[in-house]
C-alpha atoms as a PDB file:
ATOM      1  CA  UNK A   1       0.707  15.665 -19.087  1.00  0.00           C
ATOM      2  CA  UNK A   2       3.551  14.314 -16.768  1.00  0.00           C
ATOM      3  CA  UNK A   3       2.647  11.516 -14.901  1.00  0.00           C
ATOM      4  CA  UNK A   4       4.751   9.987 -11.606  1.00  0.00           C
ATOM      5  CA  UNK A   5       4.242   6.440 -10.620  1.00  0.00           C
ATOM      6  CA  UNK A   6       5.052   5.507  -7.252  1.00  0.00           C
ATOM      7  CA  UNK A   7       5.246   1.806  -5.581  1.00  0.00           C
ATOM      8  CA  UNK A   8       1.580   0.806  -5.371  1.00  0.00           C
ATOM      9  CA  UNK A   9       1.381   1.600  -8.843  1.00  0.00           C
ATOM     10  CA  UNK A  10       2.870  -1.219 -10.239  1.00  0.00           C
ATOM     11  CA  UNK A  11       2.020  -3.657  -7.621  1.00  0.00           C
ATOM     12  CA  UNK A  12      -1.705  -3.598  -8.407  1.00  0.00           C
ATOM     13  CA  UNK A  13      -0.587  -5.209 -12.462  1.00  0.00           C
ATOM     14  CA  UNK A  14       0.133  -8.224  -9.429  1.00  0.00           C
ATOM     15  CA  UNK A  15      -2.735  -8.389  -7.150  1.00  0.00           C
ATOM     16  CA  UNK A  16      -4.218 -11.316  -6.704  1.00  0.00           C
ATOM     17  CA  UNK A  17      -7.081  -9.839  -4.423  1.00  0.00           C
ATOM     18  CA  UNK A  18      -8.478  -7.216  -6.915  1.00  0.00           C
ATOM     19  CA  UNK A  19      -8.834  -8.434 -10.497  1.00  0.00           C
ATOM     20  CA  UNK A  20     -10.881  -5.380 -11.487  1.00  0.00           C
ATOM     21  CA  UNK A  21      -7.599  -2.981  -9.827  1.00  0.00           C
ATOM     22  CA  UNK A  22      -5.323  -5.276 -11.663  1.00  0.00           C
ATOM     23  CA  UNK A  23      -7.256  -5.195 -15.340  1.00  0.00           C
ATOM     24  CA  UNK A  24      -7.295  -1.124 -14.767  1.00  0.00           C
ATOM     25  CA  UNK A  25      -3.606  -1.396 -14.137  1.00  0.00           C
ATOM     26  CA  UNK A  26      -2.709  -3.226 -17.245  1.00  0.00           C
ATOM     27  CA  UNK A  27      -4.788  -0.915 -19.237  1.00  0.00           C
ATOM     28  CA  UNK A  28      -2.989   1.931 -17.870  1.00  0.00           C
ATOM     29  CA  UNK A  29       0.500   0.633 -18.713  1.00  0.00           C
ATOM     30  CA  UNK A  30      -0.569  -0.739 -22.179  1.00  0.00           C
ATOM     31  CA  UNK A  31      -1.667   3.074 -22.532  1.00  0.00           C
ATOM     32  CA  UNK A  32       1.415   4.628 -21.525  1.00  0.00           C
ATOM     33  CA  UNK A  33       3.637   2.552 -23.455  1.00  0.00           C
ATOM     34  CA  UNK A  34       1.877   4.665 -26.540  1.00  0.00           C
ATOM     35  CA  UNK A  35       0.722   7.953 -25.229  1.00  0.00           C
ATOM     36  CA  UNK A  36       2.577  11.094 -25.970  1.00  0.00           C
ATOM     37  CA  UNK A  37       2.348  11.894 -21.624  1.00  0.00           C
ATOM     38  CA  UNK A  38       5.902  11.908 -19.955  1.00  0.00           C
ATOM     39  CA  UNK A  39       6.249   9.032 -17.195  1.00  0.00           C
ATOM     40  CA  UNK A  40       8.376   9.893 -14.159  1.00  0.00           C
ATOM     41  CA  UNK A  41       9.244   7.996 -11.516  1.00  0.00           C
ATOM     42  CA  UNK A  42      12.155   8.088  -8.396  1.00  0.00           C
ATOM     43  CA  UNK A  43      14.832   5.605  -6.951  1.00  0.00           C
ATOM     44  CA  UNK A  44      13.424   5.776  -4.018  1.00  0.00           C
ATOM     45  CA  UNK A  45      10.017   3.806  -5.829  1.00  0.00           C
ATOM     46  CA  UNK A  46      12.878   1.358  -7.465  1.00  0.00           C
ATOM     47  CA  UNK A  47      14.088   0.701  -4.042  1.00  0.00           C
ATOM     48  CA  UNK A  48      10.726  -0.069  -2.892  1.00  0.00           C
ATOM     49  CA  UNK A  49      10.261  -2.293  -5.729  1.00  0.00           C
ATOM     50  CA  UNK A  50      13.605  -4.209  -4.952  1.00  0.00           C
ATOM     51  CA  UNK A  51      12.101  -4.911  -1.047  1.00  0.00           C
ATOM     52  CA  UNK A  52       9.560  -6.523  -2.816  1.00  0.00           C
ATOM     53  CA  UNK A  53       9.285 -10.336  -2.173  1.00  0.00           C
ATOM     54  CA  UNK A  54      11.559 -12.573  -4.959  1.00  0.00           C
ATOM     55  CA  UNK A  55       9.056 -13.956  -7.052  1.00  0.00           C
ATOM     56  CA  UNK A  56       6.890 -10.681  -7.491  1.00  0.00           C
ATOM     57  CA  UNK A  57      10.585  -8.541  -7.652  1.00  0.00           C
ATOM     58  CA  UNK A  58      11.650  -8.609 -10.839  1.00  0.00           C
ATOM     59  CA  UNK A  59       7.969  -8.248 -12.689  1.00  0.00           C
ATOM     60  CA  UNK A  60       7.378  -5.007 -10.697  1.00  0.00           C
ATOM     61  CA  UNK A  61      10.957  -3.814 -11.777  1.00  0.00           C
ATOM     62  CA  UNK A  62      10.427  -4.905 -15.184  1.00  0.00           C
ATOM     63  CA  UNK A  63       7.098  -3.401 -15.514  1.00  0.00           C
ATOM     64  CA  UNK A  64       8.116  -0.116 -14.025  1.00  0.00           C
ATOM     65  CA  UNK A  65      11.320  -0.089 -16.370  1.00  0.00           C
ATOM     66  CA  UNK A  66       9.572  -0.898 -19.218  1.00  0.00           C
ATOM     67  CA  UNK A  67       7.930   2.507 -19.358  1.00  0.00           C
ATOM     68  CA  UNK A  68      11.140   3.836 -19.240  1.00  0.00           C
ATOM     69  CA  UNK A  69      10.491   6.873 -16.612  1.00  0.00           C
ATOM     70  CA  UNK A  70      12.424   9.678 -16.480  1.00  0.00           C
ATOM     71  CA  UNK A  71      14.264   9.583 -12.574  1.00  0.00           C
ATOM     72  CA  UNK A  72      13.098  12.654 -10.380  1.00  0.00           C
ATOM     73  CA  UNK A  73      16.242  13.353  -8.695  1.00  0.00           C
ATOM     74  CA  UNK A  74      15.691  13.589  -4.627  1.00  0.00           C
ATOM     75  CA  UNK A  75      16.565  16.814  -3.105  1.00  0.00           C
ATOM     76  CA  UNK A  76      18.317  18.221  -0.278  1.00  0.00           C
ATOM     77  CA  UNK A  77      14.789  19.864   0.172  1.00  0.00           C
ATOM     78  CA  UNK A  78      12.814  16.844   0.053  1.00  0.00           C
ATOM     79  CA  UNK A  79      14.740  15.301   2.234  1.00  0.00           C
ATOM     80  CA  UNK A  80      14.140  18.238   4.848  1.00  0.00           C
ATOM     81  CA  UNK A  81      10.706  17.440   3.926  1.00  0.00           C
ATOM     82  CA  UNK A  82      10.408  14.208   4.513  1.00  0.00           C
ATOM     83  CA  UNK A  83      12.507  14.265   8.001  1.00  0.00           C
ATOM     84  CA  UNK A  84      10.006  16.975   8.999  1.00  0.00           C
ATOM     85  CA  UNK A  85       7.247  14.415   8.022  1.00  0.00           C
ATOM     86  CA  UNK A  86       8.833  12.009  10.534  1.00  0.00           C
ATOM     87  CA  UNK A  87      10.174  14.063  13.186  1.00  0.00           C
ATOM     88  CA  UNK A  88       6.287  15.212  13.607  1.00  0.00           C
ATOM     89  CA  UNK A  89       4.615  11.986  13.198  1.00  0.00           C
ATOM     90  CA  UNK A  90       3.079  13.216  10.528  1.00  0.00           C
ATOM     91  CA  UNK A  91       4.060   9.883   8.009  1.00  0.00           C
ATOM     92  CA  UNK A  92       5.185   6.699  10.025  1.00  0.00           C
ATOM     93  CA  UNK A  93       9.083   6.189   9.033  1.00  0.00           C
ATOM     94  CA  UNK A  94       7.827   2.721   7.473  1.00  0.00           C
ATOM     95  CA  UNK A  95       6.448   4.900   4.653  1.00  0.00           C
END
């Protein structure tokens, strides 16, 4: 199985408003560090993670590295996708 994590992945292993999210979390990343499934993830999800406020920055970069992802590349054609997301309102451009 390949698996991608994006941002609010890793933020719920910090949330301080849903234990039961955050213990799930944890379990999941404990899991991957030993399961046979490929992790992916994207720079664009790193730069999310680097917006993130000081204190919580590094543990969601840490936590995220630590799986070791493999970096899905972004394309000229996502790109186009993702301006045709925005140009129709489709996604606001803060997402």
């Amino acid at each position: 199985m390949k698996l991608y994590i994006e941002t609010s992945v890793p933020n719920f292993l910090f949330t301080e408003d849903a234990p039961e999210k955050r213990r799930v979390t944890e379990v999941f990343f404990e899991w991957l560090k030993f399961s046979e499934h490929k992790v992916f993830s994207s720079e664009i999800v790193f730069e999310e993670l680097r917006e993130a406020p000081e204190g919580k920055r590094n543990k969601l970069l840490r936590a995220l590295s630590d799986l070791e992802p493999a970096m899905i590349p972004v394309t000229e054609e996502a790109a186009r996708l993702c301006r045709f997301y925005l140009d129709r309102g489709i996604l606001p451009p803060r997402y």
